[in-house]
Protein backbone atom coordinates (compact mmCIF):
# COMPACT_ATOMS: atom_id res chain seq x y z
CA UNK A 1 10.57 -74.24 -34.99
CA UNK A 2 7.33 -76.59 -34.45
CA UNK A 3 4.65 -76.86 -36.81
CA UNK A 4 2.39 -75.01 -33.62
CA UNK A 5 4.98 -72.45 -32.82
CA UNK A 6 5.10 -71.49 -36.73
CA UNK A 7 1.18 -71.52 -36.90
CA UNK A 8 1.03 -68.69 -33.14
CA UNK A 9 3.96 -67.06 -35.07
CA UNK A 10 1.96 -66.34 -38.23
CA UNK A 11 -1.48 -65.95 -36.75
CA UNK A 12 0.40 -63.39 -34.46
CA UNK A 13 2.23 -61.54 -36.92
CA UNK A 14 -0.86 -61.28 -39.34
CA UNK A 15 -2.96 -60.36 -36.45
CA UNK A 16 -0.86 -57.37 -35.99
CA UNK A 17 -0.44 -56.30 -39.19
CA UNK A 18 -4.21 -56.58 -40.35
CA UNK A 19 -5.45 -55.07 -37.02
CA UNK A 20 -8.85 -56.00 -37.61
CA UNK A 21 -9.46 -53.78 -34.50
CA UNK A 22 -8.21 -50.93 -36.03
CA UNK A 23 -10.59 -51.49 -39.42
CA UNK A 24 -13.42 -51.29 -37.20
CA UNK A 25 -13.90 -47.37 -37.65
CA UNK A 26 -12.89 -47.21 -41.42
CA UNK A 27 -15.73 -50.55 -41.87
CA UNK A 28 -18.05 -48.57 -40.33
CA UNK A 29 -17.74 -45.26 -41.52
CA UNK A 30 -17.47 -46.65 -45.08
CA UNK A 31 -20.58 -48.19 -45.05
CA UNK A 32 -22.61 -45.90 -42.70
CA UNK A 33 -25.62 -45.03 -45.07
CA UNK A 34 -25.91 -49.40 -46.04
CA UNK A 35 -28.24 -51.62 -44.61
CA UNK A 36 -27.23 -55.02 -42.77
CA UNK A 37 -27.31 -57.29 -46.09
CA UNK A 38 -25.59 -54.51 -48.15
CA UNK A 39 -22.69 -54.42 -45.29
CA UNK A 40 -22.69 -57.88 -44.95
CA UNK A 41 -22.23 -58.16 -48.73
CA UNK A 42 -19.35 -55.39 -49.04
CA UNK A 43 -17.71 -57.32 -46.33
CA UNK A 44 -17.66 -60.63 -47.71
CA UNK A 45 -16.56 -59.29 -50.84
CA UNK A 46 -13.78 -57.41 -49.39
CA UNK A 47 -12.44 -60.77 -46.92
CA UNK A 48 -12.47 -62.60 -50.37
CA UNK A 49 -10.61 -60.50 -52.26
CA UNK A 50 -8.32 -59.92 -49.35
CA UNK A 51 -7.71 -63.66 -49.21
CA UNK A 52 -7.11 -64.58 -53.25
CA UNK A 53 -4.20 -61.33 -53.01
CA UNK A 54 -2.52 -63.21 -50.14
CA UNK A 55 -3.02 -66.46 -51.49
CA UNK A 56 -0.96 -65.50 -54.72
CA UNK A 57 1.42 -63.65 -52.79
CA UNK A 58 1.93 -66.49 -50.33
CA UNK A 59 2.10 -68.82 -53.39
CA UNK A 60 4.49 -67.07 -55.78
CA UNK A 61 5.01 -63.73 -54.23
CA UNK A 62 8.97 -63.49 -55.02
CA UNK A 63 7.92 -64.52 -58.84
CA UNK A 64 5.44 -62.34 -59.13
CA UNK A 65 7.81 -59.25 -57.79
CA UNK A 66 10.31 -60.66 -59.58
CA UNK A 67 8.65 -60.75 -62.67
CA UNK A 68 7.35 -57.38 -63.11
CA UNK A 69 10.77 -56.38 -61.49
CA UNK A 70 8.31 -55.15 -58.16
CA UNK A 71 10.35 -54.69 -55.05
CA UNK A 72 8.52 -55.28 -51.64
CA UNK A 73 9.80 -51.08 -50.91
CA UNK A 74 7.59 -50.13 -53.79
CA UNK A 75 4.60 -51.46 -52.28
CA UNK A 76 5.48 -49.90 -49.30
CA UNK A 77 5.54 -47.01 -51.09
CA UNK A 78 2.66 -47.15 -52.79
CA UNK A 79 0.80 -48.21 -50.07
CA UNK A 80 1.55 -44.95 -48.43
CA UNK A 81 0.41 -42.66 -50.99
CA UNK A 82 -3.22 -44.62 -51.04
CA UNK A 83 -3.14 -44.17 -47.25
CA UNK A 84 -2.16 -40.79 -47.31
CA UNK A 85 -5.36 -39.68 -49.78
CA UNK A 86 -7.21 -41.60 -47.24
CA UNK A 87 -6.07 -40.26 -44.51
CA UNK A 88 -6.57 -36.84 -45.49
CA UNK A 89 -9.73 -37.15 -47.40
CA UNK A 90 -10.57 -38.02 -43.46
CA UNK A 91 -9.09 -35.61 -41.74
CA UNK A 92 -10.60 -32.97 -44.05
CA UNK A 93 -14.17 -34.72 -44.51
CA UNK A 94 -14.04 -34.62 -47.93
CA UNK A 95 -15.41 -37.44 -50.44
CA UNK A 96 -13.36 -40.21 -50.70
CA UNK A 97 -11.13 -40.11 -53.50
CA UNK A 98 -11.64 -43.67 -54.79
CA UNK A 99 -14.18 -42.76 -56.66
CA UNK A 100 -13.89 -44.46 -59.99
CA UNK A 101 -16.31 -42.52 -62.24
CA UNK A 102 -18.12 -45.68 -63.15
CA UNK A 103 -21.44 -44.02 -63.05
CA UNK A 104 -20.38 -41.02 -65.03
CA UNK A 105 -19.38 -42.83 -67.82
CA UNK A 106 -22.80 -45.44 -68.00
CA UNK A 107 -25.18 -42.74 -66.93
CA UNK A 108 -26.67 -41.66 -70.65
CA UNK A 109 -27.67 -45.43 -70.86
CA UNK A 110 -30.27 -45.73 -68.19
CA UNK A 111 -31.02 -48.82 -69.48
CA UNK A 112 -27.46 -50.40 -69.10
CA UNK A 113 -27.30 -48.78 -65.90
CA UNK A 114 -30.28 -50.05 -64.36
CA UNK A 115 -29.57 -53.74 -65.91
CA UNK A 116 -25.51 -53.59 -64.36
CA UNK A 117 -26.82 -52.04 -61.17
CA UNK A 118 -30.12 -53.57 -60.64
CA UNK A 119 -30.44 -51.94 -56.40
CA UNK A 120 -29.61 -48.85 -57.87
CA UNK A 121 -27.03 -48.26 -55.72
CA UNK A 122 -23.85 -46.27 -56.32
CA UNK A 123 -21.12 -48.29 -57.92
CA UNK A 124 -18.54 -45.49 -57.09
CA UNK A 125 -19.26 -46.45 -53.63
CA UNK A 126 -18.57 -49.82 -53.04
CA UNK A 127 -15.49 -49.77 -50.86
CA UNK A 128 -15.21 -53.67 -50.93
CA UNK A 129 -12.46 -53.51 -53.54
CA UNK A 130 -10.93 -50.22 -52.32
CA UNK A 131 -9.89 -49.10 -49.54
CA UNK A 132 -11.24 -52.51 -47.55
CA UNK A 133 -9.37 -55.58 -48.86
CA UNK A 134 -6.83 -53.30 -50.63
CA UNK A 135 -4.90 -51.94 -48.84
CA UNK A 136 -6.50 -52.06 -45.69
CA UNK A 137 -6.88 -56.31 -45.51
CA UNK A 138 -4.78 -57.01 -48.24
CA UNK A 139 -1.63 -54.27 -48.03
CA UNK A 140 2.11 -53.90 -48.10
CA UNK A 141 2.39 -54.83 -44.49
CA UNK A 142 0.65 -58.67 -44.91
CA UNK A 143 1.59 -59.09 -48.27
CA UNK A 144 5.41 -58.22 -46.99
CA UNK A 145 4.20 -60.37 -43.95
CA UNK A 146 3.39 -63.77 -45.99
CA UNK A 147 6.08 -63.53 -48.54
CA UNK A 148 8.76 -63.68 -45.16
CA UNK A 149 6.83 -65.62 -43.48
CA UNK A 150 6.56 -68.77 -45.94
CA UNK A 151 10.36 -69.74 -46.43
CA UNK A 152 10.38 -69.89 -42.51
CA UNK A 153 8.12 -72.58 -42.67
CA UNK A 154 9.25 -76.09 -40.93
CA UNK A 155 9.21 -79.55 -43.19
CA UNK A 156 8.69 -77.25 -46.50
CA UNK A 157 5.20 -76.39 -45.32
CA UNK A 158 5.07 -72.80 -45.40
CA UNK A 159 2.61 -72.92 -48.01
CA UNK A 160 -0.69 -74.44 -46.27
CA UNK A 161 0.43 -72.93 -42.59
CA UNK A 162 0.45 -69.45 -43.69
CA UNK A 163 -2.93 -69.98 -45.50
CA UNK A 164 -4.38 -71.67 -42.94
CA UNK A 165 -3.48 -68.34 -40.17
CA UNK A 166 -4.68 -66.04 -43.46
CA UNK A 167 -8.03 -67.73 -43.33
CA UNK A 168 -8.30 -67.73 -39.61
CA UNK A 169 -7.18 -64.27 -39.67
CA UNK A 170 -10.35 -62.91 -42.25
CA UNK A 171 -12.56 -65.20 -40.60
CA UNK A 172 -11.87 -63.23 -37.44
CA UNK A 173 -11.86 -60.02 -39.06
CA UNK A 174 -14.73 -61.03 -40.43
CA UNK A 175 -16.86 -61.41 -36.88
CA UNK A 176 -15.47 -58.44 -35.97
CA UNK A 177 -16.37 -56.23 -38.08
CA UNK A 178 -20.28 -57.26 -38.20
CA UNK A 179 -20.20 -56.29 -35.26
CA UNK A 180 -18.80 -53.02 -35.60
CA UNK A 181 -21.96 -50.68 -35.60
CA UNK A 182 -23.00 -52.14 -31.89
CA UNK A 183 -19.79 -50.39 -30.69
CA UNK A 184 -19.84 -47.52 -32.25
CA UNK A 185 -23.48 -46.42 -32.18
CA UNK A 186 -22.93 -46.05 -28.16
CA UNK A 187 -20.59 -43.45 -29.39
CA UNK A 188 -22.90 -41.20 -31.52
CA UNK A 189 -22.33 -38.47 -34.46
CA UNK A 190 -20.30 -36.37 -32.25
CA UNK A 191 -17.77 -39.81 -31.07
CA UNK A 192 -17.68 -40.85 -34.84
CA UNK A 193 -16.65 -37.51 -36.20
CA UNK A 194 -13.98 -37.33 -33.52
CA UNK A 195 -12.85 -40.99 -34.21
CA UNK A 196 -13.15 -40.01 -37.95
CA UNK A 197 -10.47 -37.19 -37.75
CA UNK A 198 -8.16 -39.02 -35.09
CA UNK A 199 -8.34 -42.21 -37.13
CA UNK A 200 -7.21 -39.97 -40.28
CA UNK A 201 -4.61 -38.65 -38.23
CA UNK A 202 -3.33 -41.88 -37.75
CA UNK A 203 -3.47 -43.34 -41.39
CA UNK A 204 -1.65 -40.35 -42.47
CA UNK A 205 1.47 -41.12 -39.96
CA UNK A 206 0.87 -44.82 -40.89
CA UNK A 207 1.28 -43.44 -44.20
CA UNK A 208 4.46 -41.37 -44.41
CA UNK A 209 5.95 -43.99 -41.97
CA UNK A 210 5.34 -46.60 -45.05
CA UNK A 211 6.96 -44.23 -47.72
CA UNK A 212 9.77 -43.82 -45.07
CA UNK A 213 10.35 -47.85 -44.55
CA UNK A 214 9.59 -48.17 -48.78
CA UNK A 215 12.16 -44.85 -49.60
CA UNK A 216 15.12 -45.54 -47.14
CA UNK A 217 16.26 -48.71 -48.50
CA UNK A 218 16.41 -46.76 -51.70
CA UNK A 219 17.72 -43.61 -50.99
CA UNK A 220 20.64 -46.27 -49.31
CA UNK A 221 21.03 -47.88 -52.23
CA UNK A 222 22.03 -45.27 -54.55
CA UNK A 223 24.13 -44.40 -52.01
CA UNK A 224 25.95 -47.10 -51.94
């Protein structure tokens, strides 16, 4: 394979598996009640942590698994349960259940509060970190994408080619996404609800379908 075929290949591949399309409703939803420079914030957060948790997977994915003796069906797994309490915290319109209790635990200290959270703003609601570059950017299905991706590489450069299409990739997402609200405000409360619940439909059968592709291989296993 050429060095160009390998680099449509992987932007391809990561392209479907990020679906920056598909983010657009969760991005916007997520971030409904920010303004322009809070969103813009949460999203460049989010693309940057997205892209250091591929770059170490890319990097020294198989170590890292192999290390903590991780198997690629675990994150699959895994990432299916998080999608699942998204999904249904969605579909239910219910808080989301990320919530880390930050707040809770700084709020007898006004002082320290104000001074770690100067705009006042609720730190159990930044959803740069959680769900946005993890799992949604940064999930079993382009972390599992990179770390097959890589060895494929022609002339050993797997490395810098799969980087490069993981940076084109977020940079694109990236454009997307600030764009989001000019799509969806034609749609109004009523089209966002119904996108709301159909889009937590579908992250809930995205969901069991990655505890089904994470559990068979095991299940086959012990069979075995």
């Amino acid at each position: 394979m050429s060095t160009t075929a390998f680099l449509i290949l992987s932007f391809s591949s990561l392209f479907a598996v990020i679906d920056p399309l598909g983010v657009i409703p969760f991005f916007s939803g997520l971030t409904s009640e920010m303004d322009r420079r809070q969103k813009r914030r949460v999203l460049v957060k989010s693309l940057i942590t997205a892209f250091l948790v591929l770059v170490v997977f890319t990097m020294a994915g198989h170590q890292v698994l192999h290390v903590f003796g991780i198997t690629v069906d675990a994150f699959r797994i895994a990432g299916g349960v998080i999608f699942f309490g998204i999904g249904l915290d969605m579909l239910q319109s219910k808080p989301r259940r990320w919530r880390t209790g930050i707040k809770k635990a700084v709020a007898a200290d006004k002082e320290t509060y104000a001074e770690e959270f100067p705009d006042e703003s609720d730190p159990d609601d930044d959803p740069s970190i959680t769900p946005l570059a993890i799992p949604m950017l940064a999930g079993p299905g382009s972390i599992t994408t990179v770390m097959v991706l890589t060895p494929q590489a022609p002339d050993h450069l797997g490395i810098p080619l799969v980087l490069s299409a993981v940076a084109a990739i977020l940079v694109l997402t990236g454009a997307i996404l600030m764009g989001a609200d000019a799509v969806l405000n034609r749609l109004g409360a009523t089209g966002m609800k119904v996108i709301e619940k159909l889009m937590g439909l579908l992250v809930t059968v995205i969901a069991v379908q990655l505890m089904i592709d994470g559990i068979t291989p095991v299940i086959s296993g012990l069979i075995r």
